[in-house]
N, C-alpha and C. Protein backbone atom coordinates (compact mmCIF):
# COMPACT_ATOMS: atom_id res chain seq x y z
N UNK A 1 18.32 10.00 -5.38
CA UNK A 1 17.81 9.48 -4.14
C UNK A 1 18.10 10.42 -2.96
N UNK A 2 19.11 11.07 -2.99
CA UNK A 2 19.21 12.24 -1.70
C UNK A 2 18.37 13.00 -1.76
N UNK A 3 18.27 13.46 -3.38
CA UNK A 3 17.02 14.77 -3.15
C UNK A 3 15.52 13.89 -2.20
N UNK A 4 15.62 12.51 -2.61
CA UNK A 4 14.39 12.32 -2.23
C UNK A 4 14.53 11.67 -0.45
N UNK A 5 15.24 11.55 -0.12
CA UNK A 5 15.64 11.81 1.44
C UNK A 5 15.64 13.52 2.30
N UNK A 6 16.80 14.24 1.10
CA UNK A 6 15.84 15.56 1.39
C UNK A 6 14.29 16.02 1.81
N UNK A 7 13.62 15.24 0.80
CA UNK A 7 12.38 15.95 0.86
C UNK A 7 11.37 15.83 2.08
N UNK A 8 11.92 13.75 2.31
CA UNK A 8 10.80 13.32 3.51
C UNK A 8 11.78 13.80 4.60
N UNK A 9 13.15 14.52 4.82
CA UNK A 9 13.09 14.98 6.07
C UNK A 9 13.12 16.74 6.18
N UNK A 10 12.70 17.04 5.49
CA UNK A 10 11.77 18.80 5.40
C UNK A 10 10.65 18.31 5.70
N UNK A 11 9.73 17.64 4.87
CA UNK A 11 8.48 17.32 5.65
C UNK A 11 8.56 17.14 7.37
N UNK A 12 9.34 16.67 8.08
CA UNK A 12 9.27 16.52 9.46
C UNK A 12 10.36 17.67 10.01
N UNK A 13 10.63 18.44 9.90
CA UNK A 13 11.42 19.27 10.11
C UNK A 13 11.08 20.75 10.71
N UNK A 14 10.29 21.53 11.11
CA UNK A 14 9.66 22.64 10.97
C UNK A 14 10.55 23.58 10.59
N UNK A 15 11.94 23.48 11.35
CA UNK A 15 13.02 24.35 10.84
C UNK A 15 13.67 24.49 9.77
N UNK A 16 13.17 23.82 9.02
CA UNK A 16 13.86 23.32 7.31
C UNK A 16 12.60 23.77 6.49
N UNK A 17 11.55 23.29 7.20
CA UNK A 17 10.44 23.62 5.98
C UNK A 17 9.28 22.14 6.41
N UNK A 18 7.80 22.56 5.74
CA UNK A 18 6.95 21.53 5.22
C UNK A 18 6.00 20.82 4.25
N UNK A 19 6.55 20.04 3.90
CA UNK A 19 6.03 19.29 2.79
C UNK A 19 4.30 20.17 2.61
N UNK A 20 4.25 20.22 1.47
CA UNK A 20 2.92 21.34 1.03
C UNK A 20 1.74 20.36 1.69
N UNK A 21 1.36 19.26 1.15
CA UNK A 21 0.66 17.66 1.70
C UNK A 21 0.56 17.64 3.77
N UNK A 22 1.25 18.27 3.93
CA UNK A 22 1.53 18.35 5.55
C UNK A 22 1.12 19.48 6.21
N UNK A 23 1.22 20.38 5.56
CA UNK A 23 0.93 21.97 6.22
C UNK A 23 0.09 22.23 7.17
N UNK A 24 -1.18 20.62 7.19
CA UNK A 24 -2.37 20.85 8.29
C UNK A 24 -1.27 20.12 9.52
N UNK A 25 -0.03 19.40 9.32
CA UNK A 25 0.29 18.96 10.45
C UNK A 25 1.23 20.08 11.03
N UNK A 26 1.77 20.14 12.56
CA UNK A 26 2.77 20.47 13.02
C UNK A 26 3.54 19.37 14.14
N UNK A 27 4.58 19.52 13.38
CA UNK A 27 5.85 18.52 14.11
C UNK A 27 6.95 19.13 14.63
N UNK A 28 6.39 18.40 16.11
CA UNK A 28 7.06 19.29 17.38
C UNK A 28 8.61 17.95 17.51
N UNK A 29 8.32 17.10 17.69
CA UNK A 29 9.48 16.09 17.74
C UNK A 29 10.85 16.20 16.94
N UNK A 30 11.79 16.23 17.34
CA UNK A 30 13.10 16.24 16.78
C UNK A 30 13.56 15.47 15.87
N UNK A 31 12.25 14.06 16.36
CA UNK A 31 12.96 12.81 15.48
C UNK A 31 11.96 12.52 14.45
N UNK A 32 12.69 12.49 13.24
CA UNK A 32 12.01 12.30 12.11
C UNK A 32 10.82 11.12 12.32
N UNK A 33 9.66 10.77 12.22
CA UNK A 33 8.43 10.18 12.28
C UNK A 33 9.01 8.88 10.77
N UNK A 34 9.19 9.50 9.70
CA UNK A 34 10.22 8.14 8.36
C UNK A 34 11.82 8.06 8.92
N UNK A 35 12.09 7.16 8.77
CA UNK A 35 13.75 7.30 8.90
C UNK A 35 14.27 6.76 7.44
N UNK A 36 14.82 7.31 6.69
CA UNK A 36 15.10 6.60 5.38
C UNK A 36 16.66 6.37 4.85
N UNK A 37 17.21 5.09 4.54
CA UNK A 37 18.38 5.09 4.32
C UNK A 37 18.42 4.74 2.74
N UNK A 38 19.63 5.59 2.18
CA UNK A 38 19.50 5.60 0.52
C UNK A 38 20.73 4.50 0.46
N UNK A 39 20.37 3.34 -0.25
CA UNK A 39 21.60 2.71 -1.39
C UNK A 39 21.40 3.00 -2.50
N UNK A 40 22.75 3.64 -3.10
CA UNK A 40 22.74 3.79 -4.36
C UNK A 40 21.28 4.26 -4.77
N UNK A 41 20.49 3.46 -5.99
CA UNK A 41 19.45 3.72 -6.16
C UNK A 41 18.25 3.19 -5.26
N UNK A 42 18.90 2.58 -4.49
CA UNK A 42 17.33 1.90 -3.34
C UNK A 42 17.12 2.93 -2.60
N UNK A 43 16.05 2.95 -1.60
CA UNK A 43 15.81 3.22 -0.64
C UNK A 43 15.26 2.67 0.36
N UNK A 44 15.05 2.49 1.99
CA UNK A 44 14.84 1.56 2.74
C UNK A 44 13.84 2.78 3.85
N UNK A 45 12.48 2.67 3.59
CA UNK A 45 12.06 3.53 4.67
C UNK A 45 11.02 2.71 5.94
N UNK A 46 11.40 3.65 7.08
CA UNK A 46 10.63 2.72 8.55
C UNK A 46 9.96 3.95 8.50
N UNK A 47 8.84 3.44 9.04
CA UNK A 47 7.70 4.51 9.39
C UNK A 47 6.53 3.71 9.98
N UNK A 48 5.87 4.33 11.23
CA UNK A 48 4.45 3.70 11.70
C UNK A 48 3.75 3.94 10.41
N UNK A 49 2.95 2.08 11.14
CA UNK A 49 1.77 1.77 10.15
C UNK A 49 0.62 2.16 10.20
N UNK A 50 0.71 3.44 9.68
CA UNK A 50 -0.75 4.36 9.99
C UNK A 50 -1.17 4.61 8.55
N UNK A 51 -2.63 5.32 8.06
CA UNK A 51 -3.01 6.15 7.05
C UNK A 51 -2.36 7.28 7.38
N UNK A 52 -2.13 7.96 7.69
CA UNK A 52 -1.40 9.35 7.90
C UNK A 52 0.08 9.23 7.24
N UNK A 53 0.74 8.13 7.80
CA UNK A 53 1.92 8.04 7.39
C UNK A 53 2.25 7.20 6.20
N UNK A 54 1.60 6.83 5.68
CA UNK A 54 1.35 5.86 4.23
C UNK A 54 1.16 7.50 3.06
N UNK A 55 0.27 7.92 3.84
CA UNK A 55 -0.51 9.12 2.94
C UNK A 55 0.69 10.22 2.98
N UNK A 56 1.68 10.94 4.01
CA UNK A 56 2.83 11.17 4.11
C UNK A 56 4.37 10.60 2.77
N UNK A 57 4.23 9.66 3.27
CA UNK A 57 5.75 8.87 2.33
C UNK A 57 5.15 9.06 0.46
N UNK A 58 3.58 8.60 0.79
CA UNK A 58 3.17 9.07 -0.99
C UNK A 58 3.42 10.48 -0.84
N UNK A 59 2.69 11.37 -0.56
CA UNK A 59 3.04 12.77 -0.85
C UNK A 59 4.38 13.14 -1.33
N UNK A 60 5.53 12.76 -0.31
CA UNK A 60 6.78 13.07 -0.76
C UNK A 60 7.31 12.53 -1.97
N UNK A 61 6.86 10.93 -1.90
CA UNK A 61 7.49 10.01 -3.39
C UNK A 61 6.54 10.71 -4.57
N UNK A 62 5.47 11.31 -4.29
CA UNK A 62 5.26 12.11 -5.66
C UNK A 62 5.84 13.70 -6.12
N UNK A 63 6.02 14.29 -4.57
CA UNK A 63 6.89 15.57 -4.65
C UNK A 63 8.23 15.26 -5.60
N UNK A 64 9.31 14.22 -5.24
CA UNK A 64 10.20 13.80 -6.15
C UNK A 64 10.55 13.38 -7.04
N UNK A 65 8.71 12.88 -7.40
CA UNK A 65 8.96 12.87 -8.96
C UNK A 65 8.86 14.24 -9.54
N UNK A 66 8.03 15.11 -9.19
CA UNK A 66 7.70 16.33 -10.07
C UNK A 66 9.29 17.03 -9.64
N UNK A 67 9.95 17.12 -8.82
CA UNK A 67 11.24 17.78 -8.61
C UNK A 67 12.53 17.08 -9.69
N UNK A 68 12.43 15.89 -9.59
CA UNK A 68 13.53 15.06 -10.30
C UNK A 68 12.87 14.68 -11.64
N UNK A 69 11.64 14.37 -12.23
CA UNK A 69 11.58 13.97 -13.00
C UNK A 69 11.36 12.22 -13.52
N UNK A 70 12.00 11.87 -12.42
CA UNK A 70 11.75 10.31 -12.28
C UNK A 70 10.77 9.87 -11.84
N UNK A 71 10.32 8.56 -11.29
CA UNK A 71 9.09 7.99 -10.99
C UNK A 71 9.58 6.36 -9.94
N UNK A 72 8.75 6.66 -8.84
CA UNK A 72 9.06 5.41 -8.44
C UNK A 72 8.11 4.32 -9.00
N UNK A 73 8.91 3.18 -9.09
CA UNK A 73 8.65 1.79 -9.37
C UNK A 73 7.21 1.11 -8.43
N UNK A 74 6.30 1.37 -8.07
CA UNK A 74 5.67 1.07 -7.38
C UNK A 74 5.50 -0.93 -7.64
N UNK A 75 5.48 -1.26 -8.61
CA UNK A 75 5.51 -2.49 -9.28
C UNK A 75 6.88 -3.32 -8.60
N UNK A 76 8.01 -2.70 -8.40
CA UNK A 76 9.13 -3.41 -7.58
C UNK A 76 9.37 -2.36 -6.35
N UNK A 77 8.14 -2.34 -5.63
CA UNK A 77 8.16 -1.65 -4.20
C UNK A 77 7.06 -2.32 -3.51
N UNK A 78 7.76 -2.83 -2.40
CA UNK A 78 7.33 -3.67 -1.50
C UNK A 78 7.23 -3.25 -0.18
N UNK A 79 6.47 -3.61 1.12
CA UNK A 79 6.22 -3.30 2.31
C UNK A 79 5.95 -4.03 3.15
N UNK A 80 6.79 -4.00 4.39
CA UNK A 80 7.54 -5.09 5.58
C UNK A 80 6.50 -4.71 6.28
N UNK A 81 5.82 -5.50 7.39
CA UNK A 81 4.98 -4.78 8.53
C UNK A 81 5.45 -6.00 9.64
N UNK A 82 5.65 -5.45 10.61
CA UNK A 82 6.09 -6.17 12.21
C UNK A 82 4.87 -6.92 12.41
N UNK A 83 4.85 -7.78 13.30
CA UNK A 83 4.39 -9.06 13.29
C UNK A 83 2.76 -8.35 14.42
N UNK A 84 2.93 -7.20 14.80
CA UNK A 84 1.92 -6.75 15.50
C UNK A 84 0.87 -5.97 14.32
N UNK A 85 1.03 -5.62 13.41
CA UNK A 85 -0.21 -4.93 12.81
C UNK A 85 -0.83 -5.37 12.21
N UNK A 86 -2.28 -5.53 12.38
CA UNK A 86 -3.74 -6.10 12.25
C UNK A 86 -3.51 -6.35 10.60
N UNK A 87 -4.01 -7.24 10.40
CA UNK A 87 -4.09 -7.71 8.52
C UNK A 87 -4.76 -6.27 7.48
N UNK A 88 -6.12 -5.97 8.52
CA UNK A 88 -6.78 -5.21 7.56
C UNK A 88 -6.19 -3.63 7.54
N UNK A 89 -5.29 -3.26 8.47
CA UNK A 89 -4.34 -2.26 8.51
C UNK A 89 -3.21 -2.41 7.53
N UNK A 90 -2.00 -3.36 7.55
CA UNK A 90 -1.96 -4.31 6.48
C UNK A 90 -2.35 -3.69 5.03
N UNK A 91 -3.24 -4.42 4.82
CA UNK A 91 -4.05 -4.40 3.25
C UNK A 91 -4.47 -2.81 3.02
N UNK A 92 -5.02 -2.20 4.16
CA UNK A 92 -5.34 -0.89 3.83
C UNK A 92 -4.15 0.06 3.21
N UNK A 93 -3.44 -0.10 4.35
CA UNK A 93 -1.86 0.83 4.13
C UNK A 93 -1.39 0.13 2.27
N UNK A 94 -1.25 -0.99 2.00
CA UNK A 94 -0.89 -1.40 0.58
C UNK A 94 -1.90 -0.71 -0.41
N UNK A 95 -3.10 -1.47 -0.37
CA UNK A 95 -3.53 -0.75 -1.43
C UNK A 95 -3.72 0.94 -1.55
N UNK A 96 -3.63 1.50 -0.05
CA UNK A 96 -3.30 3.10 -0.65
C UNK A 96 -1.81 3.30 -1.80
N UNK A 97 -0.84 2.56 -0.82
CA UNK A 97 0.56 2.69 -1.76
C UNK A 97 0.28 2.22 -2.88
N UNK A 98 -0.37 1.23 -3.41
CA UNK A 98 -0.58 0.34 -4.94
C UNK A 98 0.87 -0.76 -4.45
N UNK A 99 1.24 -0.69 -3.47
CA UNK A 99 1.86 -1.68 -3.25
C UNK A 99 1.77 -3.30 -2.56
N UNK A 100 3.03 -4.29 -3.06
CA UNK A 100 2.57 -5.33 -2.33
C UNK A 100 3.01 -5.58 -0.91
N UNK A 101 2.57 -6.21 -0.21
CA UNK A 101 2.61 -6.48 1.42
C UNK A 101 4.13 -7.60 1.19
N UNK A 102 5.03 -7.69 1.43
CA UNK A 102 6.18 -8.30 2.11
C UNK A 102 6.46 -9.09 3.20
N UNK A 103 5.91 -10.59 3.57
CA UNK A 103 6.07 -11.84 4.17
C UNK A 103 7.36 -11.62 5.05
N UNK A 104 8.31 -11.75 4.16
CA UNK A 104 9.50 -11.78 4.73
C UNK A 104 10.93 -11.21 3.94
N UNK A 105 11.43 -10.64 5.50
CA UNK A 105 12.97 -9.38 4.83
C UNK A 105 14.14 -10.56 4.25
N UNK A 106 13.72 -11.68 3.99
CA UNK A 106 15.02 -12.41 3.33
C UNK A 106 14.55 -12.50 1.94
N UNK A 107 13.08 -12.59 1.59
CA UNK A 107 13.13 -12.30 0.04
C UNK A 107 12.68 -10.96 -0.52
């Protein structure tokens, strides 16, 4: 899981490096655009609810599989959205991930 915290913060980094998937972007901001905290084997990532940044967090979660060898769970990976973003933004951002949309952070 570090390597894969590594990776999404080289992608936002210019001074570290950029994610191959990114190369048309340049990131002038200091502050990472994902913020990701690793437990153990979880991970917990915030990021605006955009296509850009949906299309971003995949790029990297597939960079770490081909680096590590592993594979994320997309089947027990789920996605929180704040009470402001439109349904069909929502549904769009999921089905790019193949993931499900997340009601609520207590279940």
């Amino acid at each position: 899981m570090e390597r894969l915290n590594h990776i999404i913060q080289k992608s936002y980094y210019p001074t570290i490096g950029v994610c191959e998937c990114l190369a048309s972007h340049f990131v002038i901001s200091t502050v990472p655009a994902i913020i990701a905290y690793v437990f153990t084997d979880d991970l917990l990532l915030f990021a605006e609810a955009s296509i850009k940044q949906i299309s971003e967090i995949m790029c990297c979660l597939q960079r770490f599989g081909v680096y590590s060898g592993q594979k994320i769970n997309v089947a027990k990976s789920k996605i929180f959205f704040s009470h402001n973003v439109y349904f069909v933004v929502r549904s769009t951002i999921c089905d790019l991930a193949g993931m499900q949309m997340m009601d609520d952070l207590r279940s």
